[in-house]
C-alpha atoms as a PDB file:
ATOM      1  CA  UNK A   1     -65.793 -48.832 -20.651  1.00  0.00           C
ATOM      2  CA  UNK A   2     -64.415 -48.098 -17.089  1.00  0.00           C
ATOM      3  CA  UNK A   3     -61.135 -46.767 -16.483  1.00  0.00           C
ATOM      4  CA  UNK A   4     -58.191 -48.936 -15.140  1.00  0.00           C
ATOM      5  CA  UNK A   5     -57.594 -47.883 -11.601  1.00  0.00           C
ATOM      6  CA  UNK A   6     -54.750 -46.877  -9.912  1.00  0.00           C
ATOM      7  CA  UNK A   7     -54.201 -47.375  -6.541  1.00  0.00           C
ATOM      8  CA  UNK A   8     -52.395 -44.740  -4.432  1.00  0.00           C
ATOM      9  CA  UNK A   9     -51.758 -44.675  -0.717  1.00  0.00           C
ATOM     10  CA  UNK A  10     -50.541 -41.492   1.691  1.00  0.00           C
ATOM     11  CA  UNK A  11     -49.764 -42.087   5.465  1.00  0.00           C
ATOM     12  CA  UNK A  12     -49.675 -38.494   7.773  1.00  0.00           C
ATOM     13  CA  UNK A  13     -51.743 -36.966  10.363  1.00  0.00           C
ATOM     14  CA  UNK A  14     -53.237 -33.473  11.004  1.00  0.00           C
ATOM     15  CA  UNK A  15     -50.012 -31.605  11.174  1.00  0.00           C
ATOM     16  CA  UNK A  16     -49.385 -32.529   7.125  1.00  0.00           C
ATOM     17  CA  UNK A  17     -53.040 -31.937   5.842  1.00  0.00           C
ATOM     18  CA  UNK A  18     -51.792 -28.522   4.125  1.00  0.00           C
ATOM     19  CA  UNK A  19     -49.171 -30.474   2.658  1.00  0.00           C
ATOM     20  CA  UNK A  20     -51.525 -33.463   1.333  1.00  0.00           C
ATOM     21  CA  UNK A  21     -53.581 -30.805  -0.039  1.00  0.00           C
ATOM     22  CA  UNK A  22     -50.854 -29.770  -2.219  1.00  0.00           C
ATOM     23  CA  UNK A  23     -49.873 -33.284  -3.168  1.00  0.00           C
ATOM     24  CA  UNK A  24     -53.769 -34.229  -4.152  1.00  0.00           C
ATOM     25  CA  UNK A  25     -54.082 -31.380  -5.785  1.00  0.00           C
ATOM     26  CA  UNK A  26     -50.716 -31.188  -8.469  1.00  0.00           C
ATOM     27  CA  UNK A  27     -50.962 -35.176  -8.742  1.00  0.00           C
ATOM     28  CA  UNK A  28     -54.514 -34.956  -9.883  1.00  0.00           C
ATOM     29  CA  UNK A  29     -54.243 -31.662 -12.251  1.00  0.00           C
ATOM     30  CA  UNK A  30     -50.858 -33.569 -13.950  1.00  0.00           C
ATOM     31  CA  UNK A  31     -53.006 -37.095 -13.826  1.00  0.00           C
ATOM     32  CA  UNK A  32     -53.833 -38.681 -16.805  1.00  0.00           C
ATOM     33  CA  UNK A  33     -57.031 -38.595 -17.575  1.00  0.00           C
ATOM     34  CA  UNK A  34     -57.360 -42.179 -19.118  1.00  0.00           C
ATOM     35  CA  UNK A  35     -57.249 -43.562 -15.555  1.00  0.00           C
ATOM     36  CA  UNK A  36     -59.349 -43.844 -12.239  1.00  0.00           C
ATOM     37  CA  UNK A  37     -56.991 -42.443  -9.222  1.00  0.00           C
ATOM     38  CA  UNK A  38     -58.003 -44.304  -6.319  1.00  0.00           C
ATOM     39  CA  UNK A  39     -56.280 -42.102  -3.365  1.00  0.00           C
ATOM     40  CA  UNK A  40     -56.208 -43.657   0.024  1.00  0.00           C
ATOM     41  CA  UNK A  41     -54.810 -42.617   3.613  1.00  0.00           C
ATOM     42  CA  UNK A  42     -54.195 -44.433   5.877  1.00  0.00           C
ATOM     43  CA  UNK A  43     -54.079 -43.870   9.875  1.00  0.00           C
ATOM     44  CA  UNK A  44     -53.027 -45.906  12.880  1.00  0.00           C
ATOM     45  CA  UNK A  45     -54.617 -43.275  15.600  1.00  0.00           C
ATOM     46  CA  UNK A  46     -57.850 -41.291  14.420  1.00  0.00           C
ATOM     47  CA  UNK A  47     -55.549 -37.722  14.072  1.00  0.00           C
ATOM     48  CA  UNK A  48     -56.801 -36.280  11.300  1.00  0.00           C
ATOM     49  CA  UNK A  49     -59.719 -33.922  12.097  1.00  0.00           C
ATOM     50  CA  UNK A  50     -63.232 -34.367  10.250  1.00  0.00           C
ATOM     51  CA  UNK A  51     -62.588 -30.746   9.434  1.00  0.00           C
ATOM     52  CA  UNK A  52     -59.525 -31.643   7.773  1.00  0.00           C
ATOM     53  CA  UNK A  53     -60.833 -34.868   6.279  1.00  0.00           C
ATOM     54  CA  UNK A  54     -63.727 -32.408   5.167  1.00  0.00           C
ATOM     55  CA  UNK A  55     -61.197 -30.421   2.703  1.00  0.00           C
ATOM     56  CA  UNK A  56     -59.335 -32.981   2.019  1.00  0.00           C
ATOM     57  CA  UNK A  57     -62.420 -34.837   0.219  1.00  0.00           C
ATOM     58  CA  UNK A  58     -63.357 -31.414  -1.359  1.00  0.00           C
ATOM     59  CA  UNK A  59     -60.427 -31.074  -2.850  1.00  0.00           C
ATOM     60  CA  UNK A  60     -59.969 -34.254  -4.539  1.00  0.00           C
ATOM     61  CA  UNK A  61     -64.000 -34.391  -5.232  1.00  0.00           C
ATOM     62  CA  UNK A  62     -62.916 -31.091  -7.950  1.00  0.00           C
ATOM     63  CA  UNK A  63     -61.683 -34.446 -10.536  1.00  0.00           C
ATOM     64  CA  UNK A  64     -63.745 -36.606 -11.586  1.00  0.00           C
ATOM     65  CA  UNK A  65     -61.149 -39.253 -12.450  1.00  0.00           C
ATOM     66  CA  UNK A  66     -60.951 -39.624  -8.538  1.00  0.00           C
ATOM     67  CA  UNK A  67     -61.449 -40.550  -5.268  1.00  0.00           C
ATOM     68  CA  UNK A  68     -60.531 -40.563  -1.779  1.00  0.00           C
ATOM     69  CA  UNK A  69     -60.813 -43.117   0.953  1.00  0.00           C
ATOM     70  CA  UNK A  70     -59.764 -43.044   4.405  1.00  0.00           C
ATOM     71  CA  UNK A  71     -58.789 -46.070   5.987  1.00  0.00           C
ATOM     72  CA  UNK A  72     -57.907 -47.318   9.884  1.00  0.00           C
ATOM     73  CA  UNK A  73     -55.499 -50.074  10.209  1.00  0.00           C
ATOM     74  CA  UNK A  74     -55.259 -52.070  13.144  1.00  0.00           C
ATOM     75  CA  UNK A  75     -51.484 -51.330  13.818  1.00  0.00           C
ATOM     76  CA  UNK A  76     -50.188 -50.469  17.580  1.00  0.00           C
ATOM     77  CA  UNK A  77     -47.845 -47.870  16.284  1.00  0.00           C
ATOM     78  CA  UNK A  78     -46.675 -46.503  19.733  1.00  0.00           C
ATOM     79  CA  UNK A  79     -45.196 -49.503  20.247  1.00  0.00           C
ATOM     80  CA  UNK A  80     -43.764 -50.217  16.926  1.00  0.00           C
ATOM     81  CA  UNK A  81     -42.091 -46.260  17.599  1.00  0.00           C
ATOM     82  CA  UNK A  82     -41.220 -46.578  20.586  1.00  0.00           C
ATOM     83  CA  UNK A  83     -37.146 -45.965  20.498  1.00  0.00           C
ATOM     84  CA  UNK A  84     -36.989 -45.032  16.698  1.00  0.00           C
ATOM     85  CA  UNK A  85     -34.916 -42.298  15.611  1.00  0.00           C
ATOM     86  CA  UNK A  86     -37.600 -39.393  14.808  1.00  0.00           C
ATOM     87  CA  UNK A  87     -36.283 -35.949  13.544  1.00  0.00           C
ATOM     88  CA  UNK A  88     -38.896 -34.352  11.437  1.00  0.00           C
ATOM     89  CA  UNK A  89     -40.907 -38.207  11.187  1.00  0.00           C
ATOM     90  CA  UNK A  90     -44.254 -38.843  11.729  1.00  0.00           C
ATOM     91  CA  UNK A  91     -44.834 -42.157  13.258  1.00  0.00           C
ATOM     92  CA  UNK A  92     -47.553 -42.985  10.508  1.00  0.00           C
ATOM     93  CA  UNK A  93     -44.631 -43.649   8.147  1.00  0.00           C
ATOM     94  CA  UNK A  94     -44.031 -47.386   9.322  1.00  0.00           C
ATOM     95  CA  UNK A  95     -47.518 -48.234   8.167  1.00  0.00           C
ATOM     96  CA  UNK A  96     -45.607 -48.658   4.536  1.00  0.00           C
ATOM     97  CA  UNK A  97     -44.280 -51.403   6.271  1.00  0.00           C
ATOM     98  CA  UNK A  98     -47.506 -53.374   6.361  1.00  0.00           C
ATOM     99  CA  UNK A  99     -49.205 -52.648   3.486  1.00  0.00           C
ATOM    100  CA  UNK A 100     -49.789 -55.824   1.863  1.00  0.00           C
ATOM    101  CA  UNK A 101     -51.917 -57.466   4.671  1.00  0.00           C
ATOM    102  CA  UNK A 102     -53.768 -53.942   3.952  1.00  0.00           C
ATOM    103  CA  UNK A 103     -54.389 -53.976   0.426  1.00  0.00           C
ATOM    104  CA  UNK A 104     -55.167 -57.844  -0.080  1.00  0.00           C
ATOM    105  CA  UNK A 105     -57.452 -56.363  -2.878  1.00  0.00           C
ATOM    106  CA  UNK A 106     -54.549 -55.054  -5.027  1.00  0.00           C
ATOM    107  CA  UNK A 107     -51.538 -56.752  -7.016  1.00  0.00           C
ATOM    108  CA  UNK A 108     -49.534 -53.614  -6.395  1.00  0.00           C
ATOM    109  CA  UNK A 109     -49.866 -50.206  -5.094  1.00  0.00           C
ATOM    110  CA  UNK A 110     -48.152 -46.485  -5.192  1.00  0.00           C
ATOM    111  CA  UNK A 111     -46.803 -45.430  -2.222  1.00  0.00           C
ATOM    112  CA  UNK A 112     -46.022 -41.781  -1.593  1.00  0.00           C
ATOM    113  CA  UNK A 113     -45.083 -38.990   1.099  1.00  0.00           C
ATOM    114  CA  UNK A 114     -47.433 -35.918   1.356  1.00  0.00           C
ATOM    115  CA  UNK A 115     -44.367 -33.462   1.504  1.00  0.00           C
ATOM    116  CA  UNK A 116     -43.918 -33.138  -2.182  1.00  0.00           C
ATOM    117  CA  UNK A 117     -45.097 -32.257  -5.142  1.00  0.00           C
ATOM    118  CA  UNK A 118     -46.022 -33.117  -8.651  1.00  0.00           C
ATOM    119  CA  UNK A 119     -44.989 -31.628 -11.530  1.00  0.00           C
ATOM    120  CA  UNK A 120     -46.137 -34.368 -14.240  1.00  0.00           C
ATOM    121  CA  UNK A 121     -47.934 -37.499 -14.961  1.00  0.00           C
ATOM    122  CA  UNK A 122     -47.581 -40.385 -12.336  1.00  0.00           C
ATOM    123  CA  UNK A 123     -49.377 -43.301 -14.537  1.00  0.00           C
ATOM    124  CA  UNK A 124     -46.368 -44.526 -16.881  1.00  0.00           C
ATOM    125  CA  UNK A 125     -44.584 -45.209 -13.623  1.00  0.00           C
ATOM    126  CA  UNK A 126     -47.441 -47.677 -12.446  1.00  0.00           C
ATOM    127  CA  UNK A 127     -48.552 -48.970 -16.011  1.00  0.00           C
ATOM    128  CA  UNK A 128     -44.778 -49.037 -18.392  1.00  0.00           C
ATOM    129  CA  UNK A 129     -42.973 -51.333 -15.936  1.00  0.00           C
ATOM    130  CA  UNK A 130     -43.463 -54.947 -14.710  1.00  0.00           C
ATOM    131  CA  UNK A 131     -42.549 -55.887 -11.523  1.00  0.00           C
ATOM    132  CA  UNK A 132     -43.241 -59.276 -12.160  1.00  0.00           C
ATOM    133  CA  UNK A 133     -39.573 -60.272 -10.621  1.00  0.00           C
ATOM    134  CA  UNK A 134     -39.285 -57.450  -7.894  1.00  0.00           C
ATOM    135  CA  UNK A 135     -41.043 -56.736  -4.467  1.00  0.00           C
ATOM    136  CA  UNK A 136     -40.577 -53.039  -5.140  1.00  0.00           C
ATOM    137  CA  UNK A 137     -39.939 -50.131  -7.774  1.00  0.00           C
ATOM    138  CA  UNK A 138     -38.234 -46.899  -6.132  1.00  0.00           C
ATOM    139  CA  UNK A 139     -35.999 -43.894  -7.198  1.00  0.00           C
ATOM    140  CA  UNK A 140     -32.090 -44.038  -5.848  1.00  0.00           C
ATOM    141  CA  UNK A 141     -30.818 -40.732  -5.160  1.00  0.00           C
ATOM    142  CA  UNK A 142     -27.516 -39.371  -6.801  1.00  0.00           C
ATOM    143  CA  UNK A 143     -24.246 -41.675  -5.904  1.00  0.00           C
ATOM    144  CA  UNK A 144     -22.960 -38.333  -4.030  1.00  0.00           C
ATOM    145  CA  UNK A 145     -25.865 -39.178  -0.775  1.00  0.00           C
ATOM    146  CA  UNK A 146     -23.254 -42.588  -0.216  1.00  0.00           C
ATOM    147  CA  UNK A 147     -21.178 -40.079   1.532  1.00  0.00           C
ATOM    148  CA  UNK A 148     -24.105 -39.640   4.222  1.00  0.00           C
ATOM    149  CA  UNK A 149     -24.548 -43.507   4.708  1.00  0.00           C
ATOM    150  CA  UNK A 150     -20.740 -43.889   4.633  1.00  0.00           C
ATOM    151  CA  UNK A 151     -20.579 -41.281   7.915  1.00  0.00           C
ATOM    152  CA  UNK A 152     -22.842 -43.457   9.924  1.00  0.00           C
ATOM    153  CA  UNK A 153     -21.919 -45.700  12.669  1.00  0.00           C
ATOM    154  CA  UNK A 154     -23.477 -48.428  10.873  1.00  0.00           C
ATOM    155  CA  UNK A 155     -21.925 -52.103  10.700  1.00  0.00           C
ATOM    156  CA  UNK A 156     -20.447 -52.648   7.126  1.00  0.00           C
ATOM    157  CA  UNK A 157     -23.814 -54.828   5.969  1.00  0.00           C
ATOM    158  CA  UNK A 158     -26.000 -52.247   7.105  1.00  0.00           C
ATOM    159  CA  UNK A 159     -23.643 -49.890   5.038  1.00  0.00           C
ATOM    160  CA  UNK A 160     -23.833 -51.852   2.539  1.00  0.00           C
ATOM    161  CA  UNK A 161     -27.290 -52.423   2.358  1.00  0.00           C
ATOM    162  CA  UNK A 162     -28.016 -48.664   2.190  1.00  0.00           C
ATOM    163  CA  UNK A 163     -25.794 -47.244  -0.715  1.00  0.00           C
ATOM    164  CA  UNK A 164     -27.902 -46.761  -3.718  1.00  0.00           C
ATOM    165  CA  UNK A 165     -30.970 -47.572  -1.584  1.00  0.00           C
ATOM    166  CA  UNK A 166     -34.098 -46.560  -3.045  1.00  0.00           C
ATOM    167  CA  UNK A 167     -36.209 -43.509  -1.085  1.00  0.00           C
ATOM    168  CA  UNK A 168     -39.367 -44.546   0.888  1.00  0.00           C
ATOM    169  CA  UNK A 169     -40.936 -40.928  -0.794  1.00  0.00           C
ATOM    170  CA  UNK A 170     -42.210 -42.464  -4.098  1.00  0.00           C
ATOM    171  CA  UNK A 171     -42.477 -46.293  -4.585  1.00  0.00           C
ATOM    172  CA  UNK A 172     -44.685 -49.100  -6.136  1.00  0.00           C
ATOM    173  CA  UNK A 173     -44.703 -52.130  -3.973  1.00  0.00           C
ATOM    174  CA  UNK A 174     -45.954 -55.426  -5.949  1.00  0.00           C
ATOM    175  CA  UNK A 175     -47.998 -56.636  -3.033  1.00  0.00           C
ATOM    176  CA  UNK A 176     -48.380 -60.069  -4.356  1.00  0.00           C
ATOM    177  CA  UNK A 177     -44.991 -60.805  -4.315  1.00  0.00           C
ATOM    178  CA  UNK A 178     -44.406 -59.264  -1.034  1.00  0.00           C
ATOM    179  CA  UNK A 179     -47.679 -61.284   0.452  1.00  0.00           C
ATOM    180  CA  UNK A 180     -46.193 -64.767  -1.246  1.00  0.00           C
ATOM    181  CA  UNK A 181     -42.784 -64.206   0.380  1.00  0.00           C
ATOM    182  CA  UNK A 182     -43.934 -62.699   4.004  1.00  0.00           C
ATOM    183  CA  UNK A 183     -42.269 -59.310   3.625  1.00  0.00           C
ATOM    184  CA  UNK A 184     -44.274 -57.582   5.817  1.00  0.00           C
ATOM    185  CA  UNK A 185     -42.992 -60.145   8.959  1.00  0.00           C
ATOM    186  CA  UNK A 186     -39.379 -59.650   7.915  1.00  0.00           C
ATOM    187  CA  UNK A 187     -40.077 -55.233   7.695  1.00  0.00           C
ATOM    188  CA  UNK A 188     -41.265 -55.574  11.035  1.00  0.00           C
ATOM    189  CA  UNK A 189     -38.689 -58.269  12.310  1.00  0.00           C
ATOM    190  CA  UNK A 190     -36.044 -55.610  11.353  1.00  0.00           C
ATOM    191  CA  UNK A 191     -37.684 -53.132  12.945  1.00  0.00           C
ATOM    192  CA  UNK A 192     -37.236 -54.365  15.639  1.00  0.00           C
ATOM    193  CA  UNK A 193     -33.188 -54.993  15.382  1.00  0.00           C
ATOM    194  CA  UNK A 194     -32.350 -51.595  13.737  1.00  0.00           C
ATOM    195  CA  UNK A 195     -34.698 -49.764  15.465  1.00  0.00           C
ATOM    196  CA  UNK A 196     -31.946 -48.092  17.333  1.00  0.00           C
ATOM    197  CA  UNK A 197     -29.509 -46.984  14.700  1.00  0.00           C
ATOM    198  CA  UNK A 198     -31.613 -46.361  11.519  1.00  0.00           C
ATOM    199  CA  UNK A 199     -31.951 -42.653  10.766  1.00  0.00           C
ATOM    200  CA  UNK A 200     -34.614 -42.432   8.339  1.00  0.00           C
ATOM    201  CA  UNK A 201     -37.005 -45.088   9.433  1.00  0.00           C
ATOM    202  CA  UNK A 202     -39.230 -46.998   7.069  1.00  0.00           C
ATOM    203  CA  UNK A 203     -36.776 -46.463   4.192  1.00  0.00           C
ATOM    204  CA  UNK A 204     -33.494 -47.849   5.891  1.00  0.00           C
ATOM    205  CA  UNK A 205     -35.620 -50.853   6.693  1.00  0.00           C
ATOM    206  CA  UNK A 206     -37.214 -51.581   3.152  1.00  0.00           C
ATOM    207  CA  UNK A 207     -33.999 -51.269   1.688  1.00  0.00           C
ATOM    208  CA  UNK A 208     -32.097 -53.419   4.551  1.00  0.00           C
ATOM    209  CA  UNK A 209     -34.694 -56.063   3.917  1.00  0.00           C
ATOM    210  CA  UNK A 210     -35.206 -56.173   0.591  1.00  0.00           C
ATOM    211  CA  UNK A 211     -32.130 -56.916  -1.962  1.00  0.00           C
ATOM    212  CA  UNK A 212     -30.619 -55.076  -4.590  1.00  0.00           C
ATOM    213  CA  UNK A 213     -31.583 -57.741  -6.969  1.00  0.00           C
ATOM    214  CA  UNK A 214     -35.182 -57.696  -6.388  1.00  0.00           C
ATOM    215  CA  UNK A 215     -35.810 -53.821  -6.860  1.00  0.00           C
ATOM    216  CA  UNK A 216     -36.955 -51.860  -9.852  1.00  0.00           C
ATOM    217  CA  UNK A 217     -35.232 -48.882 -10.212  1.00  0.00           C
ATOM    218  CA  UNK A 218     -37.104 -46.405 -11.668  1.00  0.00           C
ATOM    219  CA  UNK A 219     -36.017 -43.039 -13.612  1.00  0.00           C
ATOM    220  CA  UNK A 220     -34.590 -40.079 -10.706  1.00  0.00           C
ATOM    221  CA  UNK A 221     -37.394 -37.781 -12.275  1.00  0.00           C
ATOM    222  CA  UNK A 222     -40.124 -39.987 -10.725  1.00  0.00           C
ATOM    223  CA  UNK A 223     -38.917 -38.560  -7.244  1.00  0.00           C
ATOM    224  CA  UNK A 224     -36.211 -35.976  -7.863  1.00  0.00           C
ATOM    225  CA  UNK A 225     -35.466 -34.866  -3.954  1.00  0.00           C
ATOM    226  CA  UNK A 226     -34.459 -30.903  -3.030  1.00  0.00           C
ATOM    227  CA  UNK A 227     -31.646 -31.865  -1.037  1.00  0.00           C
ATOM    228  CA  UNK A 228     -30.381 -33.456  -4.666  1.00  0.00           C
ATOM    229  CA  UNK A 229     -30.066 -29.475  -6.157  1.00  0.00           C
ATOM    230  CA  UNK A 230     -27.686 -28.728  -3.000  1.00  0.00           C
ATOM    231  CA  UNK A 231     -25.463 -32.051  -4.257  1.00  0.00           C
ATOM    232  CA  UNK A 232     -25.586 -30.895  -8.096  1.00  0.00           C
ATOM    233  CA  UNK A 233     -24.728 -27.196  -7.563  1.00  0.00           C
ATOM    234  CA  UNK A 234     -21.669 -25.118  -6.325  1.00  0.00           C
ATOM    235  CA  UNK A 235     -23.596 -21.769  -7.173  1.00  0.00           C
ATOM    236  CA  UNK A 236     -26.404 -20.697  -4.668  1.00  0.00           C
ATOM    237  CA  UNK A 237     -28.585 -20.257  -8.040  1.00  0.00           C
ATOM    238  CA  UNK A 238     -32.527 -20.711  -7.354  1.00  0.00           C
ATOM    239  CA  UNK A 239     -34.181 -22.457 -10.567  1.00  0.00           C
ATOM    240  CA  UNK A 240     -37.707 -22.496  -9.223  1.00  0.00           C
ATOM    241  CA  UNK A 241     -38.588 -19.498 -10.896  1.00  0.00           C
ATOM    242  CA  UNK A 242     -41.336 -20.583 -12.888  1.00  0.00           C
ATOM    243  CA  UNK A 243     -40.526 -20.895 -17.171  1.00  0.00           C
ATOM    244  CA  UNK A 244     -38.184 -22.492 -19.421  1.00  0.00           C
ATOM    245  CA  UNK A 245     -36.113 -18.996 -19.712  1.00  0.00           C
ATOM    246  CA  UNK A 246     -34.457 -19.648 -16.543  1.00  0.00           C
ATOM    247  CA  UNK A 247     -32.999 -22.984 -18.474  1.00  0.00           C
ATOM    248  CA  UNK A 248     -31.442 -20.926 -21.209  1.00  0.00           C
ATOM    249  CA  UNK A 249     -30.042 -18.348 -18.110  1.00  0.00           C
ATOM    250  CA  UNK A 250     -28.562 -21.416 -16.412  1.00  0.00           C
ATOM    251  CA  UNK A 251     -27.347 -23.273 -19.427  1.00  0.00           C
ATOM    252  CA  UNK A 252     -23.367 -23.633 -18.663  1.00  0.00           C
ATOM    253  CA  UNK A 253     -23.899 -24.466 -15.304  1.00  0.00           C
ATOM    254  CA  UNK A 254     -26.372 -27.586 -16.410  1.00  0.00           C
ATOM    255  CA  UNK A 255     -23.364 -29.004 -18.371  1.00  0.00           C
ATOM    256  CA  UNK A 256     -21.656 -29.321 -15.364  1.00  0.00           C
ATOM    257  CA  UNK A 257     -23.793 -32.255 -14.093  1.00  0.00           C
ATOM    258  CA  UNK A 258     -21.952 -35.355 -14.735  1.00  0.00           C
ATOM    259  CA  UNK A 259     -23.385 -39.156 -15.212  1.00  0.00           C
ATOM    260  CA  UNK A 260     -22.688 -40.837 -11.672  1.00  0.00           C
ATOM    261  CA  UNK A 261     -22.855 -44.542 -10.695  1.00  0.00           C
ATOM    262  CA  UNK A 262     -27.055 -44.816 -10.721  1.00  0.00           C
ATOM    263  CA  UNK A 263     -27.785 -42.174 -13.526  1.00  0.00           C
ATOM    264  CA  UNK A 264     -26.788 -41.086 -16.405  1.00  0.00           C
ATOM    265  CA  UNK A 265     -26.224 -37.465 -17.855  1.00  0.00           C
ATOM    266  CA  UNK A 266     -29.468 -37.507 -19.672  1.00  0.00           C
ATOM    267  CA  UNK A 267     -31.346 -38.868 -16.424  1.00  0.00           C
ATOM    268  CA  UNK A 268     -30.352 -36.162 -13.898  1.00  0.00           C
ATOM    269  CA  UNK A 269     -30.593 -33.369 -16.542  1.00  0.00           C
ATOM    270  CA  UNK A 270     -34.594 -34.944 -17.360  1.00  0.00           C
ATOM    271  CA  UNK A 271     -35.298 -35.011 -13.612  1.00  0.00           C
ATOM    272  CA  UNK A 272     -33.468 -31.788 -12.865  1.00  0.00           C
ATOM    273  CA  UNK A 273     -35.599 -29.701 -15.704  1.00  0.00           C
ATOM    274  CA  UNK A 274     -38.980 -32.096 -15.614  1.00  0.00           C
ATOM    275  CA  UNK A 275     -39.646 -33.694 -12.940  1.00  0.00           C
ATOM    276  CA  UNK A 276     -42.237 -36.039 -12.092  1.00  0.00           C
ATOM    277  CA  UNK A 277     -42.296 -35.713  -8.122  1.00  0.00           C
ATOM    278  CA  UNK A 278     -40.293 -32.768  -6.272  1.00  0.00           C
ATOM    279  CA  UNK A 279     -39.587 -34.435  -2.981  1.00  0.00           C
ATOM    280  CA  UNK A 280     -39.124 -31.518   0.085  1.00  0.00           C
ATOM    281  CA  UNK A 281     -37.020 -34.190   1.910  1.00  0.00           C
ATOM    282  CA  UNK A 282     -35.327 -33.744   4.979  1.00  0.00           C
ATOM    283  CA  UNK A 283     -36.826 -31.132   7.820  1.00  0.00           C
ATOM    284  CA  UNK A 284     -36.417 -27.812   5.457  1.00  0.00           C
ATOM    285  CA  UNK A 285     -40.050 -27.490   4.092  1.00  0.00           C
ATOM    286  CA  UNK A 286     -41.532 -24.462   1.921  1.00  0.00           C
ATOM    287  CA  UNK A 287     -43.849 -23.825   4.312  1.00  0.00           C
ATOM    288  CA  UNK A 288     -41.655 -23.742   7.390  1.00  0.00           C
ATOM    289  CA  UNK A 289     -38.763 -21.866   6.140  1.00  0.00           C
ATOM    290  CA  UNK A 290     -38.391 -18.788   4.556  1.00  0.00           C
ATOM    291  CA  UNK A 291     -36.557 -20.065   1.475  1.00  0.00           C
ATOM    292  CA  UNK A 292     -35.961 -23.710   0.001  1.00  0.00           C
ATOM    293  CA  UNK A 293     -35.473 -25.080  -3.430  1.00  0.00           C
ATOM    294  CA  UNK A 294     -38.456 -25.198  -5.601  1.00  0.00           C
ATOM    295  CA  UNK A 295     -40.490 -23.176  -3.051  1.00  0.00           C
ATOM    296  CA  UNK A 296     -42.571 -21.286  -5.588  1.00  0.00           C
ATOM    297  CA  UNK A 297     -43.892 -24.329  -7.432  1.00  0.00           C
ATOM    298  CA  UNK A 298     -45.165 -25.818  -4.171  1.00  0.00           C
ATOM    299  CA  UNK A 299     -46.780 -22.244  -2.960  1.00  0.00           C
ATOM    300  CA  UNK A 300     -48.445 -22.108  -6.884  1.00  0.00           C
ATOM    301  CA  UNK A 301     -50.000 -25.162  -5.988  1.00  0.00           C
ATOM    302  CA  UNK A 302     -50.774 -24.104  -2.392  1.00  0.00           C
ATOM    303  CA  UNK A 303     -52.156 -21.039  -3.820  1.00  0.00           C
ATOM    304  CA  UNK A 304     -54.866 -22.556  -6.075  1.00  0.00           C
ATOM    305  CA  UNK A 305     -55.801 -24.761  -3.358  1.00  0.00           C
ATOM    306  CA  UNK A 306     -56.378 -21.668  -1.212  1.00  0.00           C
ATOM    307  CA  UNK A 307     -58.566 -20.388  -4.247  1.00  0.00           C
ATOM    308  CA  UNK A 308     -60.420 -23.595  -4.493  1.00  0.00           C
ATOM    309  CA  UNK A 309     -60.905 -24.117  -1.070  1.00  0.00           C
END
């Protein structure tokens, strides 16, 4: 009998291949092994060498429950960039926004960032839910990241729009429903009329186009973000240190997380202690700083990589 796939789709370009490495790698080890991973990335502009597309491939080719495609979309991304607000962004990130005229082959379809990494089993996310009555299943951060939205110079709807917004790093898009209702025109559409004011680009405009009442929200673990340990914590404590003991060590200070408005107690402490995805949002990456939170599990990762490659 042959295994139920599971679609999965990256978008970066050479300057992230370490990175994908990383998040091929610790998906596939934590990967159930009842299903077929079908990894794809995508690219607008051929820049991704054949060297790195080489290791890439090799690295992926070590599980047998997988396989990688590379795929070029027809997509004039310099244009569609041109003007957007890019910090630490790689214009390959607004391909999200067009996915379903991509994947006419698929029902739905994980979509994830490369700067991350995964610390458990990504299948009950795409198989335990039915997004039947949604365009999209996504992670909101804690309440406490309103405060960033709230500082914006954005108009009230935009505001609006974006508190409890799901993050662009870990999503399931049901591409039939998004194909039926012409998503992909209105993504695009407001690309083109928040271009100028949106701050973290694909994700401000999936969650200004899509409403609340058509997104799944899924548990925080499923992309727990580093930035979320600097919201949680008043002591400058690193938990990254690899086994449960540290737990035990940092025991009181746990019962100082509190429920919020999108999670409850039991929710943040899951994510906090096993996560599914560790998210290295924002610019501060472990392998362009000298310290960041959960460093150590990305570098173990990074490490056997090294080893296998």
């Amino acid at each position: 009998m042959s295994k139920e796939i599971i679609p999965i789709c990256f978008t970066f370009d050479d300057n992230y291949v370490n990175p994908a490495l990383v998040a091929f790698y610790s998906m596939l080890e934590n990967a159930d092994q009842k299903y077929f991973y079908k990894i794809y990335v995508l690219q607008a502009k051929n820049n991704i060498s054949e060297f790195s597309k080489e290791k890439l491939t090799n690295i992926v080719k070590l599980f047998n429950n997988a396989e990688l495609e590379f795929k070029k979309v027809n997509f004039d991304i310099d244009l569609e960039w041109d003007g957007v607000f890019s910090a630490h962004f790689s214009p390959e990130i607004l391909i999200k926004l067009i996915l379903p005229s991509i994947f006419n082959n698929y029902d739905k379809i994980i979509v994830s960032d490369v700067d991350v990494v995964f610390t458990g089993d990504i299948s009950k996310s795409f198989t335990n839910y039915n997004l039947d009555n949604y365009y999209i299943a996504g992670v909101r951060s804690l309440e406490k990241l309103n405060d960033f939205y709230a500082a914006q110079s954005y108009s009230d709807e935009v505001k609006e729009k974006l508190f409890g917004s799901i993050g662009a790093g870990y999503m399931i898009y049901n591409l039939n429903a998004m194909r039926e209702n012409n998503l992909e025109d209105l993504f695009l559409d407001n690309l083109k009329r928040y271009r100028k004011i949106i701050t973290q680009p694909e994700q401000d405009i999936i969650n200004i186009s899509i409403d609340k009442d058509k997104i799944l929200y899924l548990p925080l673990k499923y992309m727990f973000c580093t930035y979320m340990y600097r919201l949680i914590k008043k002591e400058k404590l690193d938990l990254s240190c690899s086994g449960k003991w540290i737990y035990y060590f940092a025991k009181k200070w746990l019962k100082k997380i509190k429920e919020d408005k999108y999670n409850t107690k039991n929710e943040i402490l899951e994510a906090f202690i096993s996560p599914v995805q560790i998210h290295y949002a924002t610019g501060i990456k472990p392998w362009n700083v000298l310290f960041c939170y959960k460093k150590f599990i990305w570098l173990k990762y990074f490490s056997k990589v090294k080893k296998e490659g």
